[in-house]
Protein backbone atom coordinates (compact mmCIF):
# COMPACT_ATOMS: atom_id res chain seq x y z
CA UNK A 1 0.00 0.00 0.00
CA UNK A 2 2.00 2.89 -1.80
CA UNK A 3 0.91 6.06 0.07
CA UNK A 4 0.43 9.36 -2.08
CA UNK A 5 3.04 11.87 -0.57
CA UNK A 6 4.67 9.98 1.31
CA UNK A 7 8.52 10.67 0.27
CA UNK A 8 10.34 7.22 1.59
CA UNK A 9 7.06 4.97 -1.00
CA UNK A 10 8.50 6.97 -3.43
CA UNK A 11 12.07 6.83 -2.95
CA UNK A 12 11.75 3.14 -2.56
CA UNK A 13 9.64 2.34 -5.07
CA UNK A 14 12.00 4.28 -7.32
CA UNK A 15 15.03 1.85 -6.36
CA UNK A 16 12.59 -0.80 -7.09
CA UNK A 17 12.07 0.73 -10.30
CA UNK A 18 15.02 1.58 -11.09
CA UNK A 19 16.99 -2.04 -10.12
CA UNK A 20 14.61 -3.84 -12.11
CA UNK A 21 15.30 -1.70 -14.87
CA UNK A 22 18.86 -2.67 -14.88
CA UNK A 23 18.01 -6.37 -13.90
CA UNK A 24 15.37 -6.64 -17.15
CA UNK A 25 18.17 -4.89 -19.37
CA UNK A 26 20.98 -7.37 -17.97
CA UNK A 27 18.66 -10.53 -18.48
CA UNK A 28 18.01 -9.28 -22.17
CA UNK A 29 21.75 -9.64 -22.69
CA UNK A 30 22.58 -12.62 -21.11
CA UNK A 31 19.77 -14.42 -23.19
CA UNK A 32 21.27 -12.75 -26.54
CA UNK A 33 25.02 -13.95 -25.32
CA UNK A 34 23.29 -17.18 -24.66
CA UNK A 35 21.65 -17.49 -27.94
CA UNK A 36 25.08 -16.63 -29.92
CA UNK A 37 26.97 -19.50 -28.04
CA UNK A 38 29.11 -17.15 -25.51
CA UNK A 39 29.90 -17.11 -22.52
CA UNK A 40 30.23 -13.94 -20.60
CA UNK A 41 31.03 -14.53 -16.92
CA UNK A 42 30.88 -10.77 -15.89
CA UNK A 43 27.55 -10.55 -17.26
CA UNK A 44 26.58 -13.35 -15.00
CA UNK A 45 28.27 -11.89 -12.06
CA UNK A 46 26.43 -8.68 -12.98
CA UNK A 47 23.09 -10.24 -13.53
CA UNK A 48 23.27 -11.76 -10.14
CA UNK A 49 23.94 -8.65 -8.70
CA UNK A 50 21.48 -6.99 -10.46
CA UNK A 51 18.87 -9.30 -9.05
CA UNK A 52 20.13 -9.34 -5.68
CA UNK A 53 19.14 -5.64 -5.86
CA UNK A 54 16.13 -5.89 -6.94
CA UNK A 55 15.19 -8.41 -4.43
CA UNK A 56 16.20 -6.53 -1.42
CA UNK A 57 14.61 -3.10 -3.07
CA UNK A 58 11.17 -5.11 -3.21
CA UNK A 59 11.53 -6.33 0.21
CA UNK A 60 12.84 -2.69 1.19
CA UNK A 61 9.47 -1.37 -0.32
CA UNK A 62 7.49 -3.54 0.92
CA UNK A 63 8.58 -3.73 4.57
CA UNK A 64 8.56 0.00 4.15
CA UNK A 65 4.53 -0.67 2.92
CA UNK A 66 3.48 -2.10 5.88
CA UNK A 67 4.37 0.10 8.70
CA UNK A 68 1.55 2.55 6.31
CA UNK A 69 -0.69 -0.59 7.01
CA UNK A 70 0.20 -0.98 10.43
CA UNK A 71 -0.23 2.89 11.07
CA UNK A 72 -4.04 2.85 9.30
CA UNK A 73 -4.89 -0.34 11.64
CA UNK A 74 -3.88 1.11 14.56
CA UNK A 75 -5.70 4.57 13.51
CA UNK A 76 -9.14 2.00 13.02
CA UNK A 77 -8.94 0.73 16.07
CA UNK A 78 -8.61 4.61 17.79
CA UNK A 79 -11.51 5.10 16.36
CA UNK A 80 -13.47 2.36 17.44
């Protein structure tokens, strides 16, 4: 749950964004190496990396997420 204005979403979700990006582009190129027979090792390494990023990013964002969900729950039950 991405909150409107809220500047750390954003920031996050732009890492997100942004490392899957490179992660997509990376992939795209190790498929085309694979495709022409070579073998590029530093792509691999790279590609790795690249998905290690994205990974934590999305858990970044989402952890990030739920504090907003834990904050509206705990408004709900104020209210109650």
């Amino acid at each position: 749950m991405r909150v409107r204005g809220c500047e750390e979403c954003e920031r996050l979700w732009r890492e997100y964004r942004d490392a899957t990006f490179k992660y997509v582009k990376l992939d795209g190129q190790a498929k085309m190496a694979e495709m022409r027979c070579e073998v590029d090792n530093t792509l691999q390494t790279e590609l790795a990396d690249a998905r290690i990023r994205r990974d934590i990013a999305l858990r970044q964002s989402n952890q990030h997420e739920a504090t907003h969900v834990s904050q509206a729950m705990a408004a709900g039950q104020n209210e109650a």
